[in-house]
PDB file of N, CA and C in Angstrom:
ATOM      1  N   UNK A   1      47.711 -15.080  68.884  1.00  0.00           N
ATOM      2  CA  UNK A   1      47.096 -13.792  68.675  1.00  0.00           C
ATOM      3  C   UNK A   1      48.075 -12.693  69.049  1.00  0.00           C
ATOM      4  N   UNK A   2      48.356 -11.645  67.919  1.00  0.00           N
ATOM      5  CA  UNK A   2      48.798 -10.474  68.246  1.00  0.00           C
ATOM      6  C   UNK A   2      48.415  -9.242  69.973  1.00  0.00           C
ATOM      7  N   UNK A   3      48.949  -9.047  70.106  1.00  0.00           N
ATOM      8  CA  UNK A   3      48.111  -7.518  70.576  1.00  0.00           C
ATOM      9  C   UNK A   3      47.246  -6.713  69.942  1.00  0.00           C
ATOM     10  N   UNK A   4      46.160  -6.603  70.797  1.00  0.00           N
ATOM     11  CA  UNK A   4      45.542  -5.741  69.966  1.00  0.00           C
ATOM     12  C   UNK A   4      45.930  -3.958  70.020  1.00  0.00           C
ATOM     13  N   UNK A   5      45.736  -3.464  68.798  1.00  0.00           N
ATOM     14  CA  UNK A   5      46.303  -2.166  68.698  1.00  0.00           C
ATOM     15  C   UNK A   5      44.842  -1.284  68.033  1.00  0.00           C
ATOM     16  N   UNK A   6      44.730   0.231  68.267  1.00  0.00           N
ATOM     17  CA  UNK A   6      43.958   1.153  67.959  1.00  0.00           C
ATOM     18  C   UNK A   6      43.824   1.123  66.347  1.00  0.00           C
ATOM     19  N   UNK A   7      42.814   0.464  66.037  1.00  0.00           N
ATOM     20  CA  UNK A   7      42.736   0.806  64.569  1.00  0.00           C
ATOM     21  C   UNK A   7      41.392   1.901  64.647  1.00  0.00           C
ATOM     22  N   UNK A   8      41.854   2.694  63.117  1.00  0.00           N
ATOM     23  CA  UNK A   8      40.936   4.014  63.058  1.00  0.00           C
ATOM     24  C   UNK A   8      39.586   3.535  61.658  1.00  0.00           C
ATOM     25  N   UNK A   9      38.422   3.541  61.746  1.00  0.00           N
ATOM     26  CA  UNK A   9      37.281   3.242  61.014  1.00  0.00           C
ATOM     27  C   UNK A   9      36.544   4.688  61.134  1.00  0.00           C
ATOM     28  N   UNK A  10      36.102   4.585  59.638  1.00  0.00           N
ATOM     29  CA  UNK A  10      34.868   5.900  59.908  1.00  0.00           C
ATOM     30  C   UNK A  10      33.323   5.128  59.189  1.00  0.00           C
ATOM     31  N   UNK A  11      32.231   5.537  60.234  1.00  0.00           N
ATOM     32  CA  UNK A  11      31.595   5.553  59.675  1.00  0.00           C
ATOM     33  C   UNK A  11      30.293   6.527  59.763  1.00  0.00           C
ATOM     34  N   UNK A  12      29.091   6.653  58.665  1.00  0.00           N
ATOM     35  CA  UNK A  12      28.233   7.619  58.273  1.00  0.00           C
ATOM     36  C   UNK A  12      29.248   9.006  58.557  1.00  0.00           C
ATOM     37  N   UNK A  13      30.273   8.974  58.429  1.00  0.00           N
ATOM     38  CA  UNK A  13      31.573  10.679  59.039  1.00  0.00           C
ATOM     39  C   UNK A  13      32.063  10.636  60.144  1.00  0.00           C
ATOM     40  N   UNK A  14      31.892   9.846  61.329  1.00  0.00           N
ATOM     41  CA  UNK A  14      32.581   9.743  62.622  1.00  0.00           C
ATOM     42  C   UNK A  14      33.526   8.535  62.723  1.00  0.00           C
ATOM     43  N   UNK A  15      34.960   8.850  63.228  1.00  0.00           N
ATOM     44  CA  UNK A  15      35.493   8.190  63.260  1.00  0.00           C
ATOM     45  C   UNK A  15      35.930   7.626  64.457  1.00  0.00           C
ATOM     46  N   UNK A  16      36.072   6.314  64.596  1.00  0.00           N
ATOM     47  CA  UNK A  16      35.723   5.327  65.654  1.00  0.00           C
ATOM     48  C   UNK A  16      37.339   4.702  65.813  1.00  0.00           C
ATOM     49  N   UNK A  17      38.176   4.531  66.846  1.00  0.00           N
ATOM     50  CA  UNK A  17      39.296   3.681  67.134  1.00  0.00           C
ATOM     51  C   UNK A  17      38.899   2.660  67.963  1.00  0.00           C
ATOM     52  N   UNK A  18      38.820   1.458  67.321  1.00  0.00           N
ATOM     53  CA  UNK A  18      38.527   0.062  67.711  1.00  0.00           C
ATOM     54  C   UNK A  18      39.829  -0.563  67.738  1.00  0.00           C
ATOM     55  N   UNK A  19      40.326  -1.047  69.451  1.00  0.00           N
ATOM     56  CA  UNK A  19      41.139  -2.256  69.719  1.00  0.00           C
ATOM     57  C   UNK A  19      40.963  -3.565  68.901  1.00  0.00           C
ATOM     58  N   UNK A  20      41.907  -3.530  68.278  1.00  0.00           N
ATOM     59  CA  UNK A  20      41.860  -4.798  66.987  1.00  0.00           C
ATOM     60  C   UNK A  20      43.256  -5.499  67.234  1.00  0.00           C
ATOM     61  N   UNK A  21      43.006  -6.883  67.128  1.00  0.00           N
ATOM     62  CA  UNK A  21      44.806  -7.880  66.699  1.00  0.00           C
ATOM     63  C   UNK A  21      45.012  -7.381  65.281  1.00  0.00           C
ATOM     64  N   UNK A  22      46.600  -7.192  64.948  1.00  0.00           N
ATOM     65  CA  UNK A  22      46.308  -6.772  63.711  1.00  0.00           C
ATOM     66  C   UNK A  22      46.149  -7.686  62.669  1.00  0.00           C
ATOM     67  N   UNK A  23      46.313  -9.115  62.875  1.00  0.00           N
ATOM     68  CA  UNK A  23      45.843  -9.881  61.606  1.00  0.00           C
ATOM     69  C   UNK A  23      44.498  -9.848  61.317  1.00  0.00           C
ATOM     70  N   UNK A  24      43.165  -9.243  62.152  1.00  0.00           N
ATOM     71  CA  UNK A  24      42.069  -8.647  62.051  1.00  0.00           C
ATOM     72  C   UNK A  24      41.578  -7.835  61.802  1.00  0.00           C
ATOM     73  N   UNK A  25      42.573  -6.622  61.446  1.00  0.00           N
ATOM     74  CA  UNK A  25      42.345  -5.322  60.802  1.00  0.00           C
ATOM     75  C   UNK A  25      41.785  -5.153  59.296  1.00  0.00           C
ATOM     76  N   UNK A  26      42.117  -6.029  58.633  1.00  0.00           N
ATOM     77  CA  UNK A  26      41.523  -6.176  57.226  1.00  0.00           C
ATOM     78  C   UNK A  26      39.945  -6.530  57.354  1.00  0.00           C
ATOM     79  N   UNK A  27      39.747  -7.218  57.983  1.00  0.00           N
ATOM     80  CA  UNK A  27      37.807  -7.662  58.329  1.00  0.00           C
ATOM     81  C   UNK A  27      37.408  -6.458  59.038  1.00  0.00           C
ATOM     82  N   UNK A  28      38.239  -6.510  59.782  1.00  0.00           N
ATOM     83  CA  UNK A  28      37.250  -4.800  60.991  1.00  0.00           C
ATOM     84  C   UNK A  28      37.319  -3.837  59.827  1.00  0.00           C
ATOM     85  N   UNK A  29      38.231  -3.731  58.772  1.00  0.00           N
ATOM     86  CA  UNK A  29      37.985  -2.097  58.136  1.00  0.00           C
ATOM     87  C   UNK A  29      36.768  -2.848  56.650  1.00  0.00           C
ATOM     88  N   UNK A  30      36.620  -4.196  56.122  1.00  0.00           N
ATOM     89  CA  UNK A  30      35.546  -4.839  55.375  1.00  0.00           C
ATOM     90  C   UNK A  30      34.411  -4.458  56.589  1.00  0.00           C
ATOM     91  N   UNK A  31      34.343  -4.708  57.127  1.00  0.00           N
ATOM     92  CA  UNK A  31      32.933  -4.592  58.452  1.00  0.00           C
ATOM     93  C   UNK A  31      32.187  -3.458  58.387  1.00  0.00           C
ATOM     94  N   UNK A  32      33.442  -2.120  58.717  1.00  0.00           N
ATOM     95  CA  UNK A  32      33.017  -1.000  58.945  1.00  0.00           C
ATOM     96  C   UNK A  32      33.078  -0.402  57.893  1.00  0.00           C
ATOM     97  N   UNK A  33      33.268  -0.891  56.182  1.00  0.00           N
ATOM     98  CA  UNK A  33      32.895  -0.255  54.958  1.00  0.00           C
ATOM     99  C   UNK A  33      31.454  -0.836  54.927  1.00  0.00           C
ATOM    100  N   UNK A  34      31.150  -2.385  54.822  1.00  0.00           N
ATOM    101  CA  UNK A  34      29.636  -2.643  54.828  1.00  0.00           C
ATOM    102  C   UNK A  34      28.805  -1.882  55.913  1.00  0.00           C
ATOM    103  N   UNK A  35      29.140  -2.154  56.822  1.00  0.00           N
ATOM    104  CA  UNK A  35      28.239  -0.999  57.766  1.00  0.00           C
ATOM    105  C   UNK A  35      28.376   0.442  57.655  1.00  0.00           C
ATOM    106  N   UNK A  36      29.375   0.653  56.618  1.00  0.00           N
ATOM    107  CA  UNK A  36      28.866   2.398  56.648  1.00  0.00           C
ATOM    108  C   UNK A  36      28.491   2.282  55.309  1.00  0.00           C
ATOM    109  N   UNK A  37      28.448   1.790  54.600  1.00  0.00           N
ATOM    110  CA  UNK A  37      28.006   1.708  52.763  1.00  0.00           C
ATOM    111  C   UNK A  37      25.942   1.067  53.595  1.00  0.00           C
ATOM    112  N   UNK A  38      25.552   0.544  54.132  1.00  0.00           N
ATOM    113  CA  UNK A  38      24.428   0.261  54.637  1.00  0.00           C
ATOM    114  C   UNK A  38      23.486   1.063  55.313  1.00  0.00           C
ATOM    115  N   UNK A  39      24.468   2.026  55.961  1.00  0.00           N
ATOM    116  CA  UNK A  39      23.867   2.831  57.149  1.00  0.00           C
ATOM    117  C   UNK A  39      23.796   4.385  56.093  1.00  0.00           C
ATOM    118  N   UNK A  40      24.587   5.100  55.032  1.00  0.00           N
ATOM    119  CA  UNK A  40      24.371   6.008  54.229  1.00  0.00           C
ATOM    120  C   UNK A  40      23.380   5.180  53.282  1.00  0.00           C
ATOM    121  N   UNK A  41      22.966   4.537  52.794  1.00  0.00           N
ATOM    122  CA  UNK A  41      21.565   3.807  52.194  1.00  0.00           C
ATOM    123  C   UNK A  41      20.484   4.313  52.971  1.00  0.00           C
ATOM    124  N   UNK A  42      20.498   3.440  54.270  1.00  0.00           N
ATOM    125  CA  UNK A  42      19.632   4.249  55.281  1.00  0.00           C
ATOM    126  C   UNK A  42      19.137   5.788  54.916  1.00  0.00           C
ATOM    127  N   UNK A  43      19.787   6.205  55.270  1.00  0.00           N
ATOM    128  CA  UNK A  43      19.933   7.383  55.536  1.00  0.00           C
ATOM    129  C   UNK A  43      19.171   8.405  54.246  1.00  0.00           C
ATOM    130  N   UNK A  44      20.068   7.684  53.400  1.00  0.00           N
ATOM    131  CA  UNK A  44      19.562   8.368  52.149  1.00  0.00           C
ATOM    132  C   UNK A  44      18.180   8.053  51.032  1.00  0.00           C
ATOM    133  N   UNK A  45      17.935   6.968  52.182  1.00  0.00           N
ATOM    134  CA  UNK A  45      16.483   6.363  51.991  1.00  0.00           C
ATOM    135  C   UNK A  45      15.743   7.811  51.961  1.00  0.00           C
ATOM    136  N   UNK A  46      16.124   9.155  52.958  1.00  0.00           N
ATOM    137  CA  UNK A  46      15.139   9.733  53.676  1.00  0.00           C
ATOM    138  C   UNK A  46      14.125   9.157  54.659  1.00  0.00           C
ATOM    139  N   UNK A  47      14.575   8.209  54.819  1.00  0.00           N
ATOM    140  CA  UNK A  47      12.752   7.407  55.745  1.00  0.00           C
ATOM    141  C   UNK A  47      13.514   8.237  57.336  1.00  0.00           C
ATOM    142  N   UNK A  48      14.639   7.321  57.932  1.00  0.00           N
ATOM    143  CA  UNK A  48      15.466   7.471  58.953  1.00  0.00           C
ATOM    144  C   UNK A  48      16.168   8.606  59.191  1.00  0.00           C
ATOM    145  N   UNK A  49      16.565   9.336  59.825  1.00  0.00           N
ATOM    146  CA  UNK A  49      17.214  10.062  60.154  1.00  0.00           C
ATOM    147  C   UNK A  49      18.374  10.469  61.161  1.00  0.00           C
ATOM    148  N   UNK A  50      17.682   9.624  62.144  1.00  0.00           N
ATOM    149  CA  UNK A  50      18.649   9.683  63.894  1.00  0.00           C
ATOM    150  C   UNK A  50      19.591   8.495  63.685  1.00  0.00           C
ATOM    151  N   UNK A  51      20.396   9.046  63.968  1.00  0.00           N
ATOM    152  CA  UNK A  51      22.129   7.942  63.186  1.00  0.00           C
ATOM    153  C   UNK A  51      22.134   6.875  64.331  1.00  0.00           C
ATOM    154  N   UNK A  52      21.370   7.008  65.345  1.00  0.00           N
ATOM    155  CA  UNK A  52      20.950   5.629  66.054  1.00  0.00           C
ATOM    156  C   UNK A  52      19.483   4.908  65.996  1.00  0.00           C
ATOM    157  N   UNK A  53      18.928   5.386  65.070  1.00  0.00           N
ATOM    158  CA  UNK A  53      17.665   4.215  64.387  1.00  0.00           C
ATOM    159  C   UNK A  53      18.836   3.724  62.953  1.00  0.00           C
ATOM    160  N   UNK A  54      19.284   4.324  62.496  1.00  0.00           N
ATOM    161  CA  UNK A  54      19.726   4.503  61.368  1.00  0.00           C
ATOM    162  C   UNK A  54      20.703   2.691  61.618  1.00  0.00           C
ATOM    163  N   UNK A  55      21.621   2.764  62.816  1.00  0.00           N
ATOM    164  CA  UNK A  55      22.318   1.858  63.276  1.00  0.00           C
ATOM    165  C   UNK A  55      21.436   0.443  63.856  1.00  0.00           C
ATOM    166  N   UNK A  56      20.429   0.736  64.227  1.00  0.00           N
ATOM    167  CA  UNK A  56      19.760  -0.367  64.551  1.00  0.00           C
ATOM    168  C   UNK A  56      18.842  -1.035  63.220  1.00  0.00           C
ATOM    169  N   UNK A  57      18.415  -0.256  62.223  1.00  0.00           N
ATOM    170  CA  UNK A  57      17.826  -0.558  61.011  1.00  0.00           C
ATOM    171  C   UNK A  57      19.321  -1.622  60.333  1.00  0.00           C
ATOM    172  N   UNK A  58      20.149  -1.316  60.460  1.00  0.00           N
ATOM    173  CA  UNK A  58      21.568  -1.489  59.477  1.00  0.00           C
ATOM    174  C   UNK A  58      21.750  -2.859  59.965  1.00  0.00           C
ATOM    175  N   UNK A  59      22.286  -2.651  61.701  1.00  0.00           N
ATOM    176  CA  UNK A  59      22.451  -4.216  62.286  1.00  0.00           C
ATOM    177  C   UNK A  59      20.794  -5.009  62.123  1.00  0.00           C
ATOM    178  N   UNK A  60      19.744  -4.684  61.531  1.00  0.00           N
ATOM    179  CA  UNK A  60      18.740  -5.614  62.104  1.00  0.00           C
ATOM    180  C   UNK A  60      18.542  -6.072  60.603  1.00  0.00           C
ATOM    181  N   UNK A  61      18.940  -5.715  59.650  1.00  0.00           N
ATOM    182  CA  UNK A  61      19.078  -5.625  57.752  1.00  0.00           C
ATOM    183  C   UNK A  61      20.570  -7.082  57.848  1.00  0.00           C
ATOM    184  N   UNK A  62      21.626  -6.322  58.565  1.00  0.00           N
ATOM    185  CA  UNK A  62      22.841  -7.580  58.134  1.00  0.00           C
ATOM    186  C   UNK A  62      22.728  -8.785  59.022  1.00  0.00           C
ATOM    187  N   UNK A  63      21.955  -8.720  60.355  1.00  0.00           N
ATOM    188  CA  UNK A  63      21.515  -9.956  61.075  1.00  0.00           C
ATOM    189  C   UNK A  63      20.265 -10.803  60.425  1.00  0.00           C
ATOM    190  N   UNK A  64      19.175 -10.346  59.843  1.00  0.00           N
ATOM    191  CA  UNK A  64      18.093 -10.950  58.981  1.00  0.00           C
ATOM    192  C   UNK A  64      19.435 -11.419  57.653  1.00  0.00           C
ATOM    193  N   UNK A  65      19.905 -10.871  56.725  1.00  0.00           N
ATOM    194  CA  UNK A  65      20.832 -11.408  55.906  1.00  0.00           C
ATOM    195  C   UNK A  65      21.212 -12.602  56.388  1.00  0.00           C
ATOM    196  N   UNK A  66      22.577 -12.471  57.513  1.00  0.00           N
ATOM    197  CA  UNK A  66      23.568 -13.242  58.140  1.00  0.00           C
ATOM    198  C   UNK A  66      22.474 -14.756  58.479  1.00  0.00           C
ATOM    199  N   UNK A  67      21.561 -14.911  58.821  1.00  0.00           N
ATOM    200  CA  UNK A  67      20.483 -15.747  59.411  1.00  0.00           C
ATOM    201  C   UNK A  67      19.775 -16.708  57.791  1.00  0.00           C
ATOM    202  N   UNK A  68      19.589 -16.063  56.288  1.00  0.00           N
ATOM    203  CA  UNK A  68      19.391 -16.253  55.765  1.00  0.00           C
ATOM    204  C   UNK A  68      20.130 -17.268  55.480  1.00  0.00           C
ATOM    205  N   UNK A  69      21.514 -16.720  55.766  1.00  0.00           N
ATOM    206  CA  UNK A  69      22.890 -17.209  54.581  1.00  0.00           C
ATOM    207  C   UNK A  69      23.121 -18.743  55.321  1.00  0.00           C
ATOM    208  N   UNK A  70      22.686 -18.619  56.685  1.00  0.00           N
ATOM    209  CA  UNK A  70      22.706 -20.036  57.735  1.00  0.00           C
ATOM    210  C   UNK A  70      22.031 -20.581  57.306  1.00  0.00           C
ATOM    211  N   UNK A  71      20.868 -20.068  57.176  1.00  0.00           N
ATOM    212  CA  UNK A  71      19.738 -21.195  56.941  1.00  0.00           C
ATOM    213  C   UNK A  71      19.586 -21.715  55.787  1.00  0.00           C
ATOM    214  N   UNK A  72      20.240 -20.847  54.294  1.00  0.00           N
ATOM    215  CA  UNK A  72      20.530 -21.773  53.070  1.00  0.00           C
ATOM    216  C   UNK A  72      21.672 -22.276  53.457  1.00  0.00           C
ATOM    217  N   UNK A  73      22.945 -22.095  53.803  1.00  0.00           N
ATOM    218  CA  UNK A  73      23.757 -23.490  54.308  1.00  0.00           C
ATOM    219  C   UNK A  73      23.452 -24.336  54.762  1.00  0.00           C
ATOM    220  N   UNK A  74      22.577 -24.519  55.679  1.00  0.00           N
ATOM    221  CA  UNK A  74      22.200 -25.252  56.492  1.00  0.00           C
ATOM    222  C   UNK A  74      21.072 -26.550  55.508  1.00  0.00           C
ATOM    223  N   UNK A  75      20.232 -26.046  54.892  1.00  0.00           N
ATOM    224  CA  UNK A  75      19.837 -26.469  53.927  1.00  0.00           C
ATOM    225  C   UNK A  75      20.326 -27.085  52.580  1.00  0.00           C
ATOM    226  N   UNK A  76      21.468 -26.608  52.279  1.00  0.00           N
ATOM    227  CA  UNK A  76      22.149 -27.207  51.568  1.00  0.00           C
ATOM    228  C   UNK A  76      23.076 -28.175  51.844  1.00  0.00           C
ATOM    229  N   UNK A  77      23.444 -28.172  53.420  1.00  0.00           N
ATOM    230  CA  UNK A  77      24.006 -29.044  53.599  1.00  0.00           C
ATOM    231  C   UNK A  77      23.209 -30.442  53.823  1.00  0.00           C
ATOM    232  N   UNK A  78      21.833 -30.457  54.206  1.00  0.00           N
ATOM    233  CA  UNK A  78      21.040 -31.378  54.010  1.00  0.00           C
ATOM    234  C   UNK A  78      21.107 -32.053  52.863  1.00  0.00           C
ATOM    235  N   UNK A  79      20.922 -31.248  52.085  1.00  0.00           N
ATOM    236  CA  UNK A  79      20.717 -32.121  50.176  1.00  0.00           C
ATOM    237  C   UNK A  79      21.922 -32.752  50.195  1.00  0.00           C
ATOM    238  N   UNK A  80      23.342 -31.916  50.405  1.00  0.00           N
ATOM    239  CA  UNK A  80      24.153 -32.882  50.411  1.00  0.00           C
ATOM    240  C   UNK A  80      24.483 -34.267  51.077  1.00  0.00           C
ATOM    241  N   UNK A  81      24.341 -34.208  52.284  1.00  0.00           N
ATOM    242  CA  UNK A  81      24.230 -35.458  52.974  1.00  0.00           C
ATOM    243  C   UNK A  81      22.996 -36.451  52.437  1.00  0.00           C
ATOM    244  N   UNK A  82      21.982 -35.444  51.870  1.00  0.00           N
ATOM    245  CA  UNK A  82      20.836 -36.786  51.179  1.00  0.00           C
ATOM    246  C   UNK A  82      21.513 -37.233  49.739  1.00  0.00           C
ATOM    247  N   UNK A  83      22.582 -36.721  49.370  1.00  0.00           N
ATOM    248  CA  UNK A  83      22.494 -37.047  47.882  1.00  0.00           C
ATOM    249  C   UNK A  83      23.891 -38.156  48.502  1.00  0.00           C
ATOM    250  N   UNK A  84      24.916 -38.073  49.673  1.00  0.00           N
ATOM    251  CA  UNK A  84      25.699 -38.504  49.825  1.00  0.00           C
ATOM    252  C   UNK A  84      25.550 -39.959  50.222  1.00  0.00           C
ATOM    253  N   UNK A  85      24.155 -40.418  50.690  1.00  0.00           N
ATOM    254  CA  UNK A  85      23.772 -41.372  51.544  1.00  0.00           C
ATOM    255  C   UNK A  85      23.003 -41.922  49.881  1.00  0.00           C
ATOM    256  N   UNK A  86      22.380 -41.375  49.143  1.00  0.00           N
ATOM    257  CA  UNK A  86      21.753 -42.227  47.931  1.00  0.00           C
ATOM    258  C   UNK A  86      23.256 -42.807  47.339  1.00  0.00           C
ATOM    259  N   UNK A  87      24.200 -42.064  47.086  1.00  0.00           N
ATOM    260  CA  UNK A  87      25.643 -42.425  46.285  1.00  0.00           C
ATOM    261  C   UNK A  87      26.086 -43.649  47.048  1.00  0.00           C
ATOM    262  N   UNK A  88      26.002 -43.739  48.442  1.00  0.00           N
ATOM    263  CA  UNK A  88      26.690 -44.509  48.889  1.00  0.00           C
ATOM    264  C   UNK A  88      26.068 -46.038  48.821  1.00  0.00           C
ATOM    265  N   UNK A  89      24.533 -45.811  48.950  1.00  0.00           N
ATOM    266  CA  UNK A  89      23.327 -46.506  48.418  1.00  0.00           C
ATOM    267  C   UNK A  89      23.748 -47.700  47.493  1.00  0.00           C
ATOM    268  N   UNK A  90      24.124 -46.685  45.931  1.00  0.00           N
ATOM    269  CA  UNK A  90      23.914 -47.028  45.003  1.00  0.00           C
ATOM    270  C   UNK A  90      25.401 -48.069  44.888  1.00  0.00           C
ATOM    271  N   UNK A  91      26.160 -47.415  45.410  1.00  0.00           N
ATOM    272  CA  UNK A  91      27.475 -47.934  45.463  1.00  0.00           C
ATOM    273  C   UNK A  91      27.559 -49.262  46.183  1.00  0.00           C
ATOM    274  N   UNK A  92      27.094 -49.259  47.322  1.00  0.00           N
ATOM    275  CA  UNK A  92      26.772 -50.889  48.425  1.00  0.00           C
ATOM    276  C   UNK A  92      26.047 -51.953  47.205  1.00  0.00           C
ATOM    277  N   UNK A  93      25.434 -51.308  46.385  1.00  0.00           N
ATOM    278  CA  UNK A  93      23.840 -52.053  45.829  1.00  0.00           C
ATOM    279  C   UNK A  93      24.877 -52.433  44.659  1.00  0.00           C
ATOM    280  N   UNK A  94      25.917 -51.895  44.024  1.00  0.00           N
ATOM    281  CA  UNK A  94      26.446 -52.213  43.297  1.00  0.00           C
ATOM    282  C   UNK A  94      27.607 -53.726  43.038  1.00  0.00           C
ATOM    283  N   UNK A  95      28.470 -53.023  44.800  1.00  0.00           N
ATOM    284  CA  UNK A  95      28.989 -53.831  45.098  1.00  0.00           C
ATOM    285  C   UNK A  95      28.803 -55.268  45.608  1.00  0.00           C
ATOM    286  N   UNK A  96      27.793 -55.651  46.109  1.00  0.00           N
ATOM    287  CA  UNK A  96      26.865 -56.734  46.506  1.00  0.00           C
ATOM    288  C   UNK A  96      25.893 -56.662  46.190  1.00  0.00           C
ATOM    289  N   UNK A  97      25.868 -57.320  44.795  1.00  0.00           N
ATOM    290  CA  UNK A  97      24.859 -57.372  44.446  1.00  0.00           C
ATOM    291  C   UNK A  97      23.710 -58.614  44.946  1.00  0.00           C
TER     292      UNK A  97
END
């Protein structure tokens, strides 16, 4: 791991210097475009207004997501291991017959 160094992010207009390694600077500035492309949605919902509901609506929107995306992996990795264990099945059943 590098040192980490001051990288500059803006988001909803304020700009934030986050200690970053720099081979991590490319995800921290992807991060802080989804979270500010999420949080002006918010916003422009009109529902929200206070740029700290606004931030807790945003993280509680990409953590329900992030949780989804587990739980269809997670699920899919099931089917796979069931379809991997019928193949192997079929394959034993083949070989000794």
């Amino acid at each position: 791991m590098s040192t980490p160094k001051p990288v500059s992010v803006t988001i909803l207009g304020e700009e934030y210097l986050i200690s970053c390694p720099p081979e991590e600077e490319p995800a921290l500035q992807q991060s802080a475009n989804l979270l500010d492309q999420r949080m002006n949605e918010i916003r422009s919902s009109g529902k929200v207004m206070n740029n700290e509901r606004i931030a807790v609506m945003a993280a509680l929107n990409l953590s329900n997501e992030l949780l989804h995306q587990q739980q269809q992996a997670a699920s899919d990795s099931g089917k796979i291991d069931e379809h991997l264990r019928s193949l192997r099945q079929k394959i034993e059943t083949a070989l000794n017959p």
